[in-house]
N, C-alpha and C. Protein backbone atom coordinates (compact mmCIF):
# COMPACT_ATOMS: atom_id res chain seq x y z
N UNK A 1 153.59 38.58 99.34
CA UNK A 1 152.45 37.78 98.99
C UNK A 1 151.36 37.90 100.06
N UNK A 2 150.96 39.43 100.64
CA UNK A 2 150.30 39.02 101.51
C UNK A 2 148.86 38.65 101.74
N UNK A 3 148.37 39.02 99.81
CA UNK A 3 147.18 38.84 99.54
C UNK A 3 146.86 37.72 99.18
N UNK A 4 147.77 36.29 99.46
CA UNK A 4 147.56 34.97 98.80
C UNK A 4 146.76 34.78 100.12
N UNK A 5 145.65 33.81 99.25
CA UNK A 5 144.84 33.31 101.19
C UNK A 5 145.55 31.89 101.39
N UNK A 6 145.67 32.17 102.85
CA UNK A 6 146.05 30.75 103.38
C UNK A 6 145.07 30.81 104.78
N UNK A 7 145.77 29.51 105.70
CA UNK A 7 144.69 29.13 106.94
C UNK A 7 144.78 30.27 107.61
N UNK A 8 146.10 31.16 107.73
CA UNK A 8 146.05 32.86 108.39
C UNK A 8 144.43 33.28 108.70
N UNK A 9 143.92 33.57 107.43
CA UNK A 9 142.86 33.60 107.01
C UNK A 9 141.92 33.36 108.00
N UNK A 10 141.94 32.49 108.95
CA UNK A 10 140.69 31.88 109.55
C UNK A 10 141.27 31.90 110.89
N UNK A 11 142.69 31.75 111.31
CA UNK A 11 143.47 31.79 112.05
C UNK A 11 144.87 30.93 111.99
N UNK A 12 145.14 30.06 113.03
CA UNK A 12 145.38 29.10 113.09
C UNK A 12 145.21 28.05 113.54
N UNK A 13 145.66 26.56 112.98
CA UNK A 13 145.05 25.26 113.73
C UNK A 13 145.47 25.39 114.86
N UNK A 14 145.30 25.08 115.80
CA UNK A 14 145.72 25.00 116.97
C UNK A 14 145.23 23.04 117.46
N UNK A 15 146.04 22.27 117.67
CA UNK A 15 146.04 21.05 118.24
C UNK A 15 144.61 20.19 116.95
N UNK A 16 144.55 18.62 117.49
CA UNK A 16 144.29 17.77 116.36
C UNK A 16 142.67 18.17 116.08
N UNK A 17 141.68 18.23 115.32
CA UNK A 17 140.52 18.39 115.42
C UNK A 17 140.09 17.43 116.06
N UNK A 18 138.68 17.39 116.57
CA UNK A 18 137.97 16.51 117.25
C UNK A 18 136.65 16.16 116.67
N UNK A 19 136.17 14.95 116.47
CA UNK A 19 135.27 14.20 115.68
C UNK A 19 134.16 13.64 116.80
N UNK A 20 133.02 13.71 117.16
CA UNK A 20 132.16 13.56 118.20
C UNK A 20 131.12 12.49 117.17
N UNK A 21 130.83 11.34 117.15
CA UNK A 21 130.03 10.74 116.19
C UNK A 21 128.89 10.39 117.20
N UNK A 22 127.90 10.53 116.92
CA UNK A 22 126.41 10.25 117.23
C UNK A 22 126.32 8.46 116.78
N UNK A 23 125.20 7.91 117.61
CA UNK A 23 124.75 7.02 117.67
C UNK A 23 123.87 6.50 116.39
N UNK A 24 123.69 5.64 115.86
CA UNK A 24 122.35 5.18 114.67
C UNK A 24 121.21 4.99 115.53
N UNK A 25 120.69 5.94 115.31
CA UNK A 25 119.32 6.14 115.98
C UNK A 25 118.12 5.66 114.95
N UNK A 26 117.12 4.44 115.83
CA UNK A 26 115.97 4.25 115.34
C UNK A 26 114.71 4.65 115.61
N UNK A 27 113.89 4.86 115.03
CA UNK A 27 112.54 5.92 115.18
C UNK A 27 112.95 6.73 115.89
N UNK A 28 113.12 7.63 116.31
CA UNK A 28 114.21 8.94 117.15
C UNK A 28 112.51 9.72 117.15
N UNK A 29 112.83 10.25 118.27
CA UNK A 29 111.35 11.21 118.92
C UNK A 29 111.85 12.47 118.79
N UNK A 30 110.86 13.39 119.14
CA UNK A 30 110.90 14.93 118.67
C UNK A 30 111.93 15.30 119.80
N UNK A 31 112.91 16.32 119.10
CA UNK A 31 113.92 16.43 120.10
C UNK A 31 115.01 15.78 121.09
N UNK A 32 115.21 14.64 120.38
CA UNK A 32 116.31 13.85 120.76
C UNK A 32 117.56 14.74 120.02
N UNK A 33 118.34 14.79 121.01
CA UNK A 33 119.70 15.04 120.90
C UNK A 33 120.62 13.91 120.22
N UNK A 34 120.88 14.67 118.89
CA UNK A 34 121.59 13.32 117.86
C UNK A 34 122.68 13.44 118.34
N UNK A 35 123.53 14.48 118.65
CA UNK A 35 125.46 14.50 118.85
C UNK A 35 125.14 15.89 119.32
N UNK A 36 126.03 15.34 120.27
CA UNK A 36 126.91 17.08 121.19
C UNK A 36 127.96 16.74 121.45
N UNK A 37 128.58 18.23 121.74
CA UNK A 37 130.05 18.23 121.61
C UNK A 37 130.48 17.83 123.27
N UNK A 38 129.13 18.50 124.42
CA UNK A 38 129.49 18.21 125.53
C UNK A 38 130.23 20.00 125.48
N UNK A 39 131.00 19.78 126.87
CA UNK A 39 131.09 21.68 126.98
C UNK A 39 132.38 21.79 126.29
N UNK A 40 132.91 22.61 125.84
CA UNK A 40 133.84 23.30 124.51
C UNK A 40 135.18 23.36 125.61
N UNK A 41 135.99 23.00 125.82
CA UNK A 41 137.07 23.43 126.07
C UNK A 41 138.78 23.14 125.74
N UNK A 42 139.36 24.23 125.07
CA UNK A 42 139.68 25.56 125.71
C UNK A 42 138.58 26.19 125.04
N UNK A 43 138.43 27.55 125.32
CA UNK A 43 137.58 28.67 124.84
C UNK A 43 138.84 29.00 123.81
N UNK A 44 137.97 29.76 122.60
CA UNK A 44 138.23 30.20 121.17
C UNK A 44 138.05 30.19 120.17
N UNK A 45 138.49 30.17 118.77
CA UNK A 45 137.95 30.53 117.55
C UNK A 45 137.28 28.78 117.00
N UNK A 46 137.13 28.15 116.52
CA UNK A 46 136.32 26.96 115.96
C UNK A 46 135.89 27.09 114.87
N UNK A 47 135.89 26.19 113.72
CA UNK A 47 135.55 25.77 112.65
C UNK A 47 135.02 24.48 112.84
N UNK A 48 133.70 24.46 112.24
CA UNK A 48 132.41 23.39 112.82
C UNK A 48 131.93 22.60 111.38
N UNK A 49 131.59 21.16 111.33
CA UNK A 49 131.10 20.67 110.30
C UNK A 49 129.94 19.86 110.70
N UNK A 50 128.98 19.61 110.31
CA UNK A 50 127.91 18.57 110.16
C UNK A 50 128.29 17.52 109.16
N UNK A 51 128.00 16.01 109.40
CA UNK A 51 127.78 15.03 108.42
C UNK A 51 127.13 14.05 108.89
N UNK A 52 126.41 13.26 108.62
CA UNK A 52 125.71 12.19 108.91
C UNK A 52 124.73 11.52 107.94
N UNK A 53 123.59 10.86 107.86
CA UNK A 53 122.55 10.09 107.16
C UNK A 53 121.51 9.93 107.52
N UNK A 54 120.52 9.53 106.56
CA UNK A 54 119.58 9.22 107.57
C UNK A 54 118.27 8.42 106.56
N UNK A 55 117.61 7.44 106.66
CA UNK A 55 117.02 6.50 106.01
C UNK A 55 115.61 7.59 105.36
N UNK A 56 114.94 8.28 106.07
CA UNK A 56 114.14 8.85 105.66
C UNK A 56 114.46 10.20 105.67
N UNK A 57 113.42 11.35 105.05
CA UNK A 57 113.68 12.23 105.33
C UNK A 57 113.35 13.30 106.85
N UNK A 58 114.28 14.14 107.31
CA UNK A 58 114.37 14.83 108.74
C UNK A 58 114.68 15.95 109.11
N UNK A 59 114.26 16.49 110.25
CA UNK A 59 114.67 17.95 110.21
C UNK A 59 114.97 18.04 111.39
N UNK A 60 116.33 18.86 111.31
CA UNK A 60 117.17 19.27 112.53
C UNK A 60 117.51 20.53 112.91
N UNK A 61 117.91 21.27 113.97
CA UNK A 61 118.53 21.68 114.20
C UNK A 61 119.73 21.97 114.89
N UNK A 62 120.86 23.14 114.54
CA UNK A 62 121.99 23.06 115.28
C UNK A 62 121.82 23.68 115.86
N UNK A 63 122.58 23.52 117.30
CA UNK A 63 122.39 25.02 118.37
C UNK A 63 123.82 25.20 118.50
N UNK A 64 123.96 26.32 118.72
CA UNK A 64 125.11 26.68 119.47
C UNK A 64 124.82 27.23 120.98
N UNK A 65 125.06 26.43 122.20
CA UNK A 65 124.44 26.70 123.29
C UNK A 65 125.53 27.34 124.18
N UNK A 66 124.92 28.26 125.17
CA UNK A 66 125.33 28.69 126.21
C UNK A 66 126.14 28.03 127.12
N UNK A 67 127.27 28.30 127.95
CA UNK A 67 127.56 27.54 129.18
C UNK A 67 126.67 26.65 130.12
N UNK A 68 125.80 27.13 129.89
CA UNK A 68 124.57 26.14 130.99
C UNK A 68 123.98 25.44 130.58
N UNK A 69 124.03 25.48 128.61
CA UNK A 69 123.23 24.43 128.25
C UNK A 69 121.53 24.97 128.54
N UNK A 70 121.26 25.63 128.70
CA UNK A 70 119.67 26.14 128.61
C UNK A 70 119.33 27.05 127.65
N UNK A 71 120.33 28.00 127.11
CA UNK A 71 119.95 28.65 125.94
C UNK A 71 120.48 28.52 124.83
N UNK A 72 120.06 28.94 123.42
CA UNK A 72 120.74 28.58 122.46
C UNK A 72 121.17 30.40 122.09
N UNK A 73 122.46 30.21 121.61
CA UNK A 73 123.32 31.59 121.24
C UNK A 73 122.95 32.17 120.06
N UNK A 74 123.00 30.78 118.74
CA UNK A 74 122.80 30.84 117.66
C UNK A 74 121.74 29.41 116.79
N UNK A 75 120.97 29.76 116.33
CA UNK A 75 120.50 27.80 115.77
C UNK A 75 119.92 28.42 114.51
N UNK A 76 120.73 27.04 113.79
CA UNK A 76 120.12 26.96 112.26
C UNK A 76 119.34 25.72 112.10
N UNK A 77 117.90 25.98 111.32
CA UNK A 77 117.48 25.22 111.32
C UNK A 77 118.01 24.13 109.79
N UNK A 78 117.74 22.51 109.48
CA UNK A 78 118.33 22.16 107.97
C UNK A 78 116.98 21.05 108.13
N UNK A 79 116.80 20.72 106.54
CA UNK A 79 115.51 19.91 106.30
C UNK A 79 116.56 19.06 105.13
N UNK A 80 116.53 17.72 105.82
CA UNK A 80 117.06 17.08 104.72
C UNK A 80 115.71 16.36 104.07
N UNK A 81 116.78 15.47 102.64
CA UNK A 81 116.12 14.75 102.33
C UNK A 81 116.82 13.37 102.95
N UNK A 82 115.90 12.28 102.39
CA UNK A 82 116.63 10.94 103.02
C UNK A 82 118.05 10.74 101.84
N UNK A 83 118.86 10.38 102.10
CA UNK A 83 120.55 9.99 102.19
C UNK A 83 121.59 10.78 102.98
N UNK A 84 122.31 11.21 102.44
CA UNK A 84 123.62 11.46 103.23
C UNK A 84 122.90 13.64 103.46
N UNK A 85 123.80 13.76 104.44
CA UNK A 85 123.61 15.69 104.89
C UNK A 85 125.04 15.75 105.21
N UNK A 86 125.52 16.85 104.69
CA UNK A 86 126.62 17.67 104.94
C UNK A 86 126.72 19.28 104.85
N UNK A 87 126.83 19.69 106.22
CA UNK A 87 126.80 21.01 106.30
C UNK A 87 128.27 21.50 106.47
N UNK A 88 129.09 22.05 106.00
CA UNK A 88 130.20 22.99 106.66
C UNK A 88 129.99 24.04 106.75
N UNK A 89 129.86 25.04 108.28
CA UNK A 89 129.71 26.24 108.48
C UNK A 89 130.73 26.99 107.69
N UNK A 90 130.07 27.90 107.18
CA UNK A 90 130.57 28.98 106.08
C UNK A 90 132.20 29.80 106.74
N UNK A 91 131.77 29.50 108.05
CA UNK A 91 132.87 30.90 108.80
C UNK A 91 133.27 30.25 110.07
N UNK A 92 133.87 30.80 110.96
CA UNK A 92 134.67 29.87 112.46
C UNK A 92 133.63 31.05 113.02
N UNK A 93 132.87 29.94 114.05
CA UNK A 93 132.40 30.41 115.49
C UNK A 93 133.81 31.44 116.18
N UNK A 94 133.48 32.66 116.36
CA UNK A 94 134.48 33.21 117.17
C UNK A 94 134.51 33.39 118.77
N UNK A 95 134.87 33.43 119.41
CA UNK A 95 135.04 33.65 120.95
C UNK A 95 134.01 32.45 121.77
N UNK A 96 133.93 31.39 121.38
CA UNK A 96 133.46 30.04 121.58
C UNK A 96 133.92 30.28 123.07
N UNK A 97 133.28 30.53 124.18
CA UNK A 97 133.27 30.68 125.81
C UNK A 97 133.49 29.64 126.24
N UNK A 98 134.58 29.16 127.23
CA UNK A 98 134.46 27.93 127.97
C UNK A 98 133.18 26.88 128.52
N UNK A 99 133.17 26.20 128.41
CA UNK A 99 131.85 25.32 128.59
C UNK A 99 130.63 25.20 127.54
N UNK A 100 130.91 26.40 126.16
CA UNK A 100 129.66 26.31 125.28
C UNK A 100 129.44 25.27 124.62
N UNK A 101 128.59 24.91 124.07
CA UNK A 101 128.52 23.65 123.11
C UNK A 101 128.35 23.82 121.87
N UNK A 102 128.49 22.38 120.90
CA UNK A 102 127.77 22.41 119.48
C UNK A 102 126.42 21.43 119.63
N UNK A 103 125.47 21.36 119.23
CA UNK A 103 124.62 19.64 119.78
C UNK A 103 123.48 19.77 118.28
N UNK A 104 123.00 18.52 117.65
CA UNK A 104 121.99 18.78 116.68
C UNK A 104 120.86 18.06 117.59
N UNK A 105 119.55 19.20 117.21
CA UNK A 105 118.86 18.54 117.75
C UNK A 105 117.46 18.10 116.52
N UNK A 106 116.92 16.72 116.63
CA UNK A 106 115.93 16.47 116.16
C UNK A 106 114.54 17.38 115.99
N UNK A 107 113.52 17.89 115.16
CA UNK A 107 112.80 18.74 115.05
C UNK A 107 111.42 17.25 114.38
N UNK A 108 110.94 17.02 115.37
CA UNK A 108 109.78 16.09 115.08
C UNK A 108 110.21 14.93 115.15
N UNK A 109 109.43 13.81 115.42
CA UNK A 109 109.69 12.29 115.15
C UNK A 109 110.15 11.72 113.51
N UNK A 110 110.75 10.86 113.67
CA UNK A 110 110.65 10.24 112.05
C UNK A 110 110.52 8.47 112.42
N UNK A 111 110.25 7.99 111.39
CA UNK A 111 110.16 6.21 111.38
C UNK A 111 111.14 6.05 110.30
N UNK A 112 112.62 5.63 110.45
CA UNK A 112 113.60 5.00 110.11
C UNK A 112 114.75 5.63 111.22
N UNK A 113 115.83 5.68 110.36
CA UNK A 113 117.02 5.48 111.26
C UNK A 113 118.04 7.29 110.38
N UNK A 114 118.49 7.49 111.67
CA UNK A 114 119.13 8.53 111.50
C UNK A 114 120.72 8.75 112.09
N UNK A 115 121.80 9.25 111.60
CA UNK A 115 122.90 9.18 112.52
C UNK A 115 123.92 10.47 112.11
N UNK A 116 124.25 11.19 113.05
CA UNK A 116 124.95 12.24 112.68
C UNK A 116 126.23 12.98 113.40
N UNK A 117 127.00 13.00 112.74
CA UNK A 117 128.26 13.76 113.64
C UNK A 117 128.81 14.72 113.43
N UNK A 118 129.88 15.63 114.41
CA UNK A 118 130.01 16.87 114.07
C UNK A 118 131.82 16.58 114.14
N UNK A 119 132.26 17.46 113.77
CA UNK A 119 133.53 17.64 113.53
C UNK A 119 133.74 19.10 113.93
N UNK A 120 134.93 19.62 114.67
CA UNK A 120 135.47 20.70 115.12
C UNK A 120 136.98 20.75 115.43
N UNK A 121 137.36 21.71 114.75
CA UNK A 121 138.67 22.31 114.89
C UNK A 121 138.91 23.85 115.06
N UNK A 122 140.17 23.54 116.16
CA UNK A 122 140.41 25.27 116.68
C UNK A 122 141.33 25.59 115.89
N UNK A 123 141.15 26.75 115.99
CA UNK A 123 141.95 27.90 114.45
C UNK A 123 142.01 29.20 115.48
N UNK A 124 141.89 29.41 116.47
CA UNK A 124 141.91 30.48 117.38
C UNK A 124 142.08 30.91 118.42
């Protein structure tokens, strides 16, 4: 059966996932940092989710940052509308370097309330 897909597939879990929840943020300014993961460790494979809300509509982005936190590796930008956002990355971040991060960051001011968290599990 070796063509049945299972988690193989992606790798394996490796230990419990970890859930990082962001704050309910009101009027939030351009570039406030909604949720970070803080630095990644162990280093390896990762499977990453977005979920959160937000009263009006907002635009974010994700970074995937460097060890130092000054550059971004990879960033997608997302434009919600106002209620709920859920992103699950399509594929596992591979070779996730000790100390890298996940973090969303705000893209302009908004006037209501916004709150968002990420979810990550190692598979690698």
């Amino acid at each position: 059966m070796a063509d049945t897909p299972t988690l193989a597939a992606v790798g394996h879990l490796r230990g419990d996932g970890q859930w990082f929840p962001g704050s309910v943020l009101t009027n939030p300014t351009d570039t406030t940092v909604l949720v970070d993961t803080g630095q990644i460790n162990p280093p390896g494979e990762y499977l990453f989710s977005v979920h959160g809300a937000g009263s009006v509509a907002w635009v974010y982005d994700v970074q995937y940052r460097d060890a130092t936190n000054t550059t971004n590796n990879l960033s997608q930008r997302r434009r919600c509308a106002a209620g709920n956002e859920d992103f699950i990355f399509p594929n596992k971040l591979s070779n996730v370097l000790l100390n890298e991060r996940i973090r969303l960051v705000l893209v302009g001011g908004i006037t209501g309330e916004v709150q968002m968290s990420l979810f990550m599990q190692r598979v690698g």
